[in-house]
Protein backbone atom coordinates (compact mmCIF):
# COMPACT_ATOMS: atom_id res chain seq x y z
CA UNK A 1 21.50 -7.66 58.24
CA UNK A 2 19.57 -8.40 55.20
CA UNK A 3 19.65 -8.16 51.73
CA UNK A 4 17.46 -8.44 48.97
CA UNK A 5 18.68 -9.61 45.89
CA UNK A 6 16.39 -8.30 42.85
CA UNK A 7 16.80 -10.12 39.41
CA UNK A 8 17.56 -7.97 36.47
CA UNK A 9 15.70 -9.05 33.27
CA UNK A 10 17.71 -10.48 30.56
CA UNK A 11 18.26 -8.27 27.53
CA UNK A 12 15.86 -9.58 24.68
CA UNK A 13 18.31 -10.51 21.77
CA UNK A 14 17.46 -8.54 18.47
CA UNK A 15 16.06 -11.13 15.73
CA UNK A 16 17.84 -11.80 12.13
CA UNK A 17 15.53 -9.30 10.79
CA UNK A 18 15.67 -6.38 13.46
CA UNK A 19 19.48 -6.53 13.08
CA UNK A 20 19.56 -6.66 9.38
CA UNK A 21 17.15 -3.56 9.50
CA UNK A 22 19.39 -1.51 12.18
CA UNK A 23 22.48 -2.48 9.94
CA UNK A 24 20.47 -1.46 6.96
CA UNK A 25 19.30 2.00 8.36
CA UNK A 26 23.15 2.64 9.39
CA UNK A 27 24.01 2.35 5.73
CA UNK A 28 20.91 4.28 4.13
CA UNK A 29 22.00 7.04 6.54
CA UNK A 30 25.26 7.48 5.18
CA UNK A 31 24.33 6.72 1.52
CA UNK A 32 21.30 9.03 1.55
CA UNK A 33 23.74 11.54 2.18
CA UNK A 34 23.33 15.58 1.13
CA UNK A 35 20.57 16.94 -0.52
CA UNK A 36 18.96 13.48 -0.38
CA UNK A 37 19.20 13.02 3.07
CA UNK A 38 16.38 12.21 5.14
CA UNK A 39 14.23 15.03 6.52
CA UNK A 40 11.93 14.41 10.11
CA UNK A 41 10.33 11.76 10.45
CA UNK A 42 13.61 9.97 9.23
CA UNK A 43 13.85 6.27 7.05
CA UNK A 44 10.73 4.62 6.98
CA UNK A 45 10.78 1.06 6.57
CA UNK A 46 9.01 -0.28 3.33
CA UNK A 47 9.85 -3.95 3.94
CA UNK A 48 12.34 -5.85 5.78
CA UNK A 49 14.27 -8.94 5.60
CA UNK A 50 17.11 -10.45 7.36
CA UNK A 51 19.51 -9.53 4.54
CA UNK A 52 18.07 -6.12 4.62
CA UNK A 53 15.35 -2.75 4.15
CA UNK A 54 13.31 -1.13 1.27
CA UNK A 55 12.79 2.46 2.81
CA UNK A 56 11.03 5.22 1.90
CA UNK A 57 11.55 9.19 2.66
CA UNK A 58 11.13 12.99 2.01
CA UNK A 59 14.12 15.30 1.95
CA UNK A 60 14.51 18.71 3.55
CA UNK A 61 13.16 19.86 0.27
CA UNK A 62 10.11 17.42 0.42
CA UNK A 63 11.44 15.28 -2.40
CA UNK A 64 10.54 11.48 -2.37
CA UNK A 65 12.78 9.08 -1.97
CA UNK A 66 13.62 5.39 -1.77
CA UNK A 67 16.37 3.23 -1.47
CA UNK A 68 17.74 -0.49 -0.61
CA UNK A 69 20.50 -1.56 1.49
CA UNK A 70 21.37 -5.40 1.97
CA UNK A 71 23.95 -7.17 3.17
CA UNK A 72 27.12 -7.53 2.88
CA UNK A 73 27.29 -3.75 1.60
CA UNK A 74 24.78 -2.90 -1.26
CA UNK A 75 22.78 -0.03 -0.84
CA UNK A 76 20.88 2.17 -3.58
CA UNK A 77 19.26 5.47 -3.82
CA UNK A 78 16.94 7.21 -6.02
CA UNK A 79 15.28 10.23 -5.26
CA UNK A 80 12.66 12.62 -7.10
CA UNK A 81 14.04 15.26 -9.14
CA UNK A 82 11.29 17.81 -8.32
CA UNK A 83 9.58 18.60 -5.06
CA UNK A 84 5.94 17.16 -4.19
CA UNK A 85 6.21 14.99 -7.11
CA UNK A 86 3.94 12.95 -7.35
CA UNK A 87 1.53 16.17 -6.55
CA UNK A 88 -1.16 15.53 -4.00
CA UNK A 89 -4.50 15.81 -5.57
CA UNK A 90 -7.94 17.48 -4.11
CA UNK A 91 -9.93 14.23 -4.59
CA UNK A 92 -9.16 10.89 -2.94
CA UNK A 93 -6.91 8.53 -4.63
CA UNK A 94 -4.39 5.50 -4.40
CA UNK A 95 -1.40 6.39 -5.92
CA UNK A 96 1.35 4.35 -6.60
CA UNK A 97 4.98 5.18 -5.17
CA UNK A 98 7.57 2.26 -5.54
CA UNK A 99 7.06 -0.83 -7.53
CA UNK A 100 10.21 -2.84 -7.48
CA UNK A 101 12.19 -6.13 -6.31
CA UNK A 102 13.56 -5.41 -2.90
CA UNK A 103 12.79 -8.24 -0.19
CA UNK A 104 10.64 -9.59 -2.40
CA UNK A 105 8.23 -8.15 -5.08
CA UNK A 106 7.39 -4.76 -3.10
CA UNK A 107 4.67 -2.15 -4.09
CA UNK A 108 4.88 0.96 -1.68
CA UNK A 109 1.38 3.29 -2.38
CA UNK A 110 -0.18 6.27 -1.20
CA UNK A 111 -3.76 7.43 0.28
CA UNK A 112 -5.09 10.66 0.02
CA UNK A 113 -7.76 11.99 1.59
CA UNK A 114 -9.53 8.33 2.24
CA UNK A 115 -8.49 5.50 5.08
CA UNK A 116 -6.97 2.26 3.82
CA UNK A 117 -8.34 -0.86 5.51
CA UNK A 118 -7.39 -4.04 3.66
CA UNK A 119 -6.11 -5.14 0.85
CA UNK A 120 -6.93 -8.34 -1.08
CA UNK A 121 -5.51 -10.51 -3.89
CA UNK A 122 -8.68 -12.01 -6.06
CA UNK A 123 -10.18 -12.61 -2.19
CA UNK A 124 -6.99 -13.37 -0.35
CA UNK A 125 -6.18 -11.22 2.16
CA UNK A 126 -2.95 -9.51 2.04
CA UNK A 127 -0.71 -8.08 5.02
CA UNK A 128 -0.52 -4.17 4.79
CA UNK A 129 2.17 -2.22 6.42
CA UNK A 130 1.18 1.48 7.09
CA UNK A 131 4.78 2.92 6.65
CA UNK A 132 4.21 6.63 7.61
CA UNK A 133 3.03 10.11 6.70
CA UNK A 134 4.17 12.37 3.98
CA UNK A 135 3.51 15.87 1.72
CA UNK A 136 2.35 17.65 5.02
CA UNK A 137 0.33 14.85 6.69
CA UNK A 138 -1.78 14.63 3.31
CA UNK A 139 -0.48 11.36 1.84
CA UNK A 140 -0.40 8.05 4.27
CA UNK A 141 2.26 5.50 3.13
CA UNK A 142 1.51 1.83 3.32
CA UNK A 143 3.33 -1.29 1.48
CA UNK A 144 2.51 -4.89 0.17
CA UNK A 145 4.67 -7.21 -0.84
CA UNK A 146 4.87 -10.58 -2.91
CA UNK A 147 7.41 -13.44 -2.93
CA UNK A 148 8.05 -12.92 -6.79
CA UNK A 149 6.95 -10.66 -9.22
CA UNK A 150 2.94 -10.85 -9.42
CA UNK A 151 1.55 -9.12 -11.76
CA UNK A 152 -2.23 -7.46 -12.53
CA UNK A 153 -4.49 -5.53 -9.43
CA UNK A 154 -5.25 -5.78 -5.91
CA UNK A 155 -8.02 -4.10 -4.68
CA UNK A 156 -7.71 -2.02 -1.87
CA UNK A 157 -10.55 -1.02 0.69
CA UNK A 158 -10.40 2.63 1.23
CA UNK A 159 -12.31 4.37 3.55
CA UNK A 160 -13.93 7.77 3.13
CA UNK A 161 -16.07 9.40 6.08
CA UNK A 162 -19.08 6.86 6.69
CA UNK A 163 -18.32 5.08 3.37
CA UNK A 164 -16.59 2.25 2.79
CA UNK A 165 -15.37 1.84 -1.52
CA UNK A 166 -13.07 -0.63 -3.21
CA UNK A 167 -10.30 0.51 -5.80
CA UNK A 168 -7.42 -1.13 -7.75
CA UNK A 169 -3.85 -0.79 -7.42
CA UNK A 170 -1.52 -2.05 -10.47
CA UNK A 171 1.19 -4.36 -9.20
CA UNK A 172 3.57 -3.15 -12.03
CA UNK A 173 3.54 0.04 -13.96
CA UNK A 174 2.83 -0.16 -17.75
CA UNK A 175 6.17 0.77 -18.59
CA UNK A 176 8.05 -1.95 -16.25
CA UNK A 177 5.33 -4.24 -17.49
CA UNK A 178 6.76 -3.34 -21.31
CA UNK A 179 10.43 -3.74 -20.74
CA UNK A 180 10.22 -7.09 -18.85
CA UNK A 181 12.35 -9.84 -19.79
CA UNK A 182 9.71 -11.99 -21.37
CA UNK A 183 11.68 -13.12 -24.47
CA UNK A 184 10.71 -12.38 -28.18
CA UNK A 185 7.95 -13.76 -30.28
CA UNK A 186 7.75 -15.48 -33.26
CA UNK A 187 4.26 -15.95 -33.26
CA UNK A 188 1.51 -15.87 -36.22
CA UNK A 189 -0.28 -12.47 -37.21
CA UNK A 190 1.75 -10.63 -34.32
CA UNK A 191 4.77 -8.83 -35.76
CA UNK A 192 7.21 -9.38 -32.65
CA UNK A 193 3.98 -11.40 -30.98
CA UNK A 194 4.60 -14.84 -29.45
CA UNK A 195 2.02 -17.28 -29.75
CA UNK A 196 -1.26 -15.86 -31.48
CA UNK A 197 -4.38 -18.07 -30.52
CA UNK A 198 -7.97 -18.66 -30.44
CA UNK A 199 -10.78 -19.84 -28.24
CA UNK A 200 -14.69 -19.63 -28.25
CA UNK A 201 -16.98 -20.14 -25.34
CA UNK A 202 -20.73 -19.45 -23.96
CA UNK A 203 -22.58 -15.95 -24.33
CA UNK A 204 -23.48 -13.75 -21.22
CA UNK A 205 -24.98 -10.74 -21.04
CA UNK A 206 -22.08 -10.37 -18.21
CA UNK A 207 -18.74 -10.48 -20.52
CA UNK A 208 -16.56 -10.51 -17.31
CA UNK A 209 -18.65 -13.36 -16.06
CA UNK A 210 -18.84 -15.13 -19.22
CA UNK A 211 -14.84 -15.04 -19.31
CA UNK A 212 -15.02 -16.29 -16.14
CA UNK A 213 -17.07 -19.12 -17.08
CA UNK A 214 -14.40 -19.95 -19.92
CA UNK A 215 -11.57 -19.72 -17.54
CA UNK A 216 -12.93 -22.24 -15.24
CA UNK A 217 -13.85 -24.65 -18.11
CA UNK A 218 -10.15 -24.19 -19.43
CA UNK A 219 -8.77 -25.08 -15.97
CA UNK A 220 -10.73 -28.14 -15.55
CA UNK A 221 -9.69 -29.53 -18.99
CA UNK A 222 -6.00 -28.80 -18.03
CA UNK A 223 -4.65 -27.40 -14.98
CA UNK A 224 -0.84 -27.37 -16.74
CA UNK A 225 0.50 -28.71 -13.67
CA UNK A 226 -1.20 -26.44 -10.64
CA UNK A 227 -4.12 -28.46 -9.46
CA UNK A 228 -6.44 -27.53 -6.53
CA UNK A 229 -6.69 -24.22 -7.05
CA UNK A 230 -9.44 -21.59 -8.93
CA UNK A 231 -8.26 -18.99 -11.34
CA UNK A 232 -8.48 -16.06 -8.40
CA UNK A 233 -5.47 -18.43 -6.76
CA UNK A 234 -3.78 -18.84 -9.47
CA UNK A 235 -3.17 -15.14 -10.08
CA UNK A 236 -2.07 -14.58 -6.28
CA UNK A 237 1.32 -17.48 -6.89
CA UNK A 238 4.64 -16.46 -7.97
CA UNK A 239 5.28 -19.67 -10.22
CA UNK A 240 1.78 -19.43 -12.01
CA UNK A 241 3.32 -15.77 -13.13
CA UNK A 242 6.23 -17.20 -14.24
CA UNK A 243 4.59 -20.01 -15.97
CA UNK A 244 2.41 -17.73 -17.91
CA UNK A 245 5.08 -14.96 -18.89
CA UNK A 246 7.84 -17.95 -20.05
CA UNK A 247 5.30 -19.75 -22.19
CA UNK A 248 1.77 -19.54 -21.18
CA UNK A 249 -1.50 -21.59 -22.22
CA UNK A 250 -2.79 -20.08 -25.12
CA UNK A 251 -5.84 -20.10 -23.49
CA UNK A 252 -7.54 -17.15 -21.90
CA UNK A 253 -6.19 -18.65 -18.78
CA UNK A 254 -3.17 -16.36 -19.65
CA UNK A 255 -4.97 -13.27 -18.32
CA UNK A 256 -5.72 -12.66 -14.27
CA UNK A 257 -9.04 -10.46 -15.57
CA UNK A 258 -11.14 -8.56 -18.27
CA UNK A 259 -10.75 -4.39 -18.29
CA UNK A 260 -13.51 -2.38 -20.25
CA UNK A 261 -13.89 -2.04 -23.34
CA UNK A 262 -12.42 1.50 -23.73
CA UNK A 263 -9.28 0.40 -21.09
CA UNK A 264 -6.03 0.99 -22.87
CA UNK A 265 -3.98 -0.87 -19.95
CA UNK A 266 -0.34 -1.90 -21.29
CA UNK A 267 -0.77 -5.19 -19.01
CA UNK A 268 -1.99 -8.86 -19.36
CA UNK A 269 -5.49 -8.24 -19.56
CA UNK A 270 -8.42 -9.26 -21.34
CA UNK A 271 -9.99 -6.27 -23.54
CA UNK A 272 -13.57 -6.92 -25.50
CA UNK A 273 -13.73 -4.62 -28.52
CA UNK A 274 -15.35 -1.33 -28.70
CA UNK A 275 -18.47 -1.10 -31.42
CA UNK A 276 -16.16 0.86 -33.62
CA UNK A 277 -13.81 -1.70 -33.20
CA UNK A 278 -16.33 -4.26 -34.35
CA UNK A 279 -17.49 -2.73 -37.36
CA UNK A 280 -13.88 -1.97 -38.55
CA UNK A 281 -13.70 -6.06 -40.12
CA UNK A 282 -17.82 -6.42 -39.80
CA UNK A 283 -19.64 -3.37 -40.74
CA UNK A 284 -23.03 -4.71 -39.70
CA UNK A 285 -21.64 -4.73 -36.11
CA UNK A 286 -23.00 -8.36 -35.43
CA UNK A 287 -20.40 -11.05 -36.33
CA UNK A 288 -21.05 -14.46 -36.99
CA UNK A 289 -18.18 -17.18 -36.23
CA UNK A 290 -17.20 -17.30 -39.74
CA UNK A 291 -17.08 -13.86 -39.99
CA UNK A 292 -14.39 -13.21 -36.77
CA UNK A 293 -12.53 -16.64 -38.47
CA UNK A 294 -12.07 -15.48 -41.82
CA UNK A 295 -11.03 -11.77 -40.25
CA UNK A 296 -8.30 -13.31 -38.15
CA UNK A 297 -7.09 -15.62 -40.95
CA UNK A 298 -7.07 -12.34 -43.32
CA UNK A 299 -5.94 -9.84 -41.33
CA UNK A 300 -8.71 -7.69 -41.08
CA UNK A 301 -8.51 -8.20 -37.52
CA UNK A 302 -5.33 -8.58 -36.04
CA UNK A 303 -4.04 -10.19 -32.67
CA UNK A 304 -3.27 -7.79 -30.41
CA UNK A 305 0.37 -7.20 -28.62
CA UNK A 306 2.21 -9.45 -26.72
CA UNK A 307 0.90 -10.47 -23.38
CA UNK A 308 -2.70 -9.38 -23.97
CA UNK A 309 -6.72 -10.51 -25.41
CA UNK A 310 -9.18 -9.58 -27.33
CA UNK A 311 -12.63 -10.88 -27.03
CA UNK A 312 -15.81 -9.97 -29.00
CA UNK A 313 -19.71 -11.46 -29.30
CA UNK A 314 -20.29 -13.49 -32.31
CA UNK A 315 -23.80 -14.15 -33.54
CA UNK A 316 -26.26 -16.06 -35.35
CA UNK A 317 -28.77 -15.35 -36.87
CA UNK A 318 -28.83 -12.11 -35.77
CA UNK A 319 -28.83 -13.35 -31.95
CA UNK A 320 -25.55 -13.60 -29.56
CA UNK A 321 -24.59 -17.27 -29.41
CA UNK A 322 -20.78 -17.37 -28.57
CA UNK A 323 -17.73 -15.25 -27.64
CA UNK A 324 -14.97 -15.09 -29.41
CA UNK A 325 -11.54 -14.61 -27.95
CA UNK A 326 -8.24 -13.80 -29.42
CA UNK A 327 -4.81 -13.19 -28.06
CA UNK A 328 -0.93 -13.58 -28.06
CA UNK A 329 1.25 -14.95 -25.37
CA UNK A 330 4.01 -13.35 -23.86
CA UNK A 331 7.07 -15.84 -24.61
């Protein structure tokens, strides 16, 4: 008589983070309870820790939701108050769905009608979750997440049929960007503005490039402490943020990039001025240096908000020879 003993593979033990996520989707289940309760496919996790879940879902009555649950018993819930809302558009788009502090500083997005591939951070490569499918299989989830709040845009590589385009996702909505704890100002010229300041540096045809340029000259005469890195990897740390938003430079090193002209973003960007703009203070519409100085000091032109630049060409004699920029900080 024989026998034949067979061995019986162990049981793979759950890590921290798959059994904070099955004790967070216990608790979502029960708080997300009612008319907010999760319709098929279920909780889809956002991002996970091992204290706990961001999810994401659509009710019965295709109503978006989201909600948190960490241990040792705190769980939110906040759903949309209308069906389909946002609506999903006939053209392709990112759209943005939850920008908040969960596991970390988590953005949650949308793709319609176009393929996301990557995502990148001024060149860094970011990890993308693809979180699931909602409004009828016409809106693809996916999430991205920072260590602390990060403000400014990632782009996003979307594609659509043979093509392959780039757009920009805000990290934080205007409004969230407005009612941020960043302290009040006292600031000259500003109102409730913190620090107003000025800086000049070399014309380019290319204003993005020449600001740029200035960035990278204003790094190398002071780093403030974060040496070894370029402005693009400045922009991508948590501290840097913090830094900037608690104090900053006054130095156009307290923007992550310049928006057009005609941009009205509420966030910590770098805006040149329209021609209208321009010939508000200088009605010839070609500045010199002592023409944007005695503006400023007068009050012709004024600094702009809290957390945000101005920049305009300044000539002479009749040719472009510097650019001027102008700006407040945002503590």
């Amino acid at each position: 008589m024989s026998a034949t003993v067979t061995a019986t593979p162990s049981a793979v033990e759950p890590t921290s983070n798959e059994k904070a996520v099955a004790w967070a989707t216990d608790h979502m289940n029960v708080a997300a309870s009612g008319a907010n309760s999760p319709a098929e496919p279920g909780l889809m996790v956002a991002a996970e820790s091992d204290k706990g879940a961001l999810f994401v879902w659509e009710t019965a009555d295709a109503r978006l939701c989201h909600g948190v649950a960490f241990m040792p018993g705190m769980t939110t819930v906040a759903c949309s108050s209308r069906p389909d809302s946002p609506p999903v558009e006939g053209k392709p788009r990112l759209v943005p769905l939850v920008r908040m502090m969960a596991t970390g500083w988590n953005v949650v997005f949308g793709a319609e009608r176009e393929t996301v591939e990557s995502v990148t951070c001024n060149g860094r490569s970011l990890q993308v979750r693809d979180v699931g499918v909602v409004a009828s299989g016409r809106r693809t989830v996916h999430a991205i997440e920072f260590p602390d709040l990060t403000v400014g845009k990632v782009s996003v590589q979307v594609r659509r049929g043979t093509r392959v385009v780039t757009e920009y996702l805000e990290l934080v909505s205007a409004i969230a960007y407005a009612a941020l704890p960043f302290g009040q100002f006292d600031g000259e010229g500003t109102g409730v503005g913190g620090n107003a300041w000025t800086q000049t540096g070399p014309y380019q045809p290319d204003l993005a490039a020449a600001f740029r340029q200035v960035q990278e000259r204003s790094l190398a005469e002071d780093d403030h402490g974060f040496g070894g890195r370029t402005v693009e990897e400045l922009w991508c740390d948590s501290d840097w943020a913090e830094y900037i938003f608690t104090g900053g430079t006054c130095t156009v090193l307290d923007f992550p990039e310049m928006i057009d002209a005609t941009d009205r973003n509420d966030g910590p960007f770098m805006r040149p001025l329209t021609d209208s703009e321009v010939r508000a203070w200088a009605p010839g519409g070609r500045p010199t240096y002592e023409d944007w100085d005695k503006a400023l000091d007068t009050g012709r032109l004024e600094f702009p908000d809290r957390g945000r630049g101005n920049c305009t060409v300044l000539y002479r004699d009749g040719w472009p020879d510097l650019i001027g920029y102008w700006g407040v900080t945002s503590d």
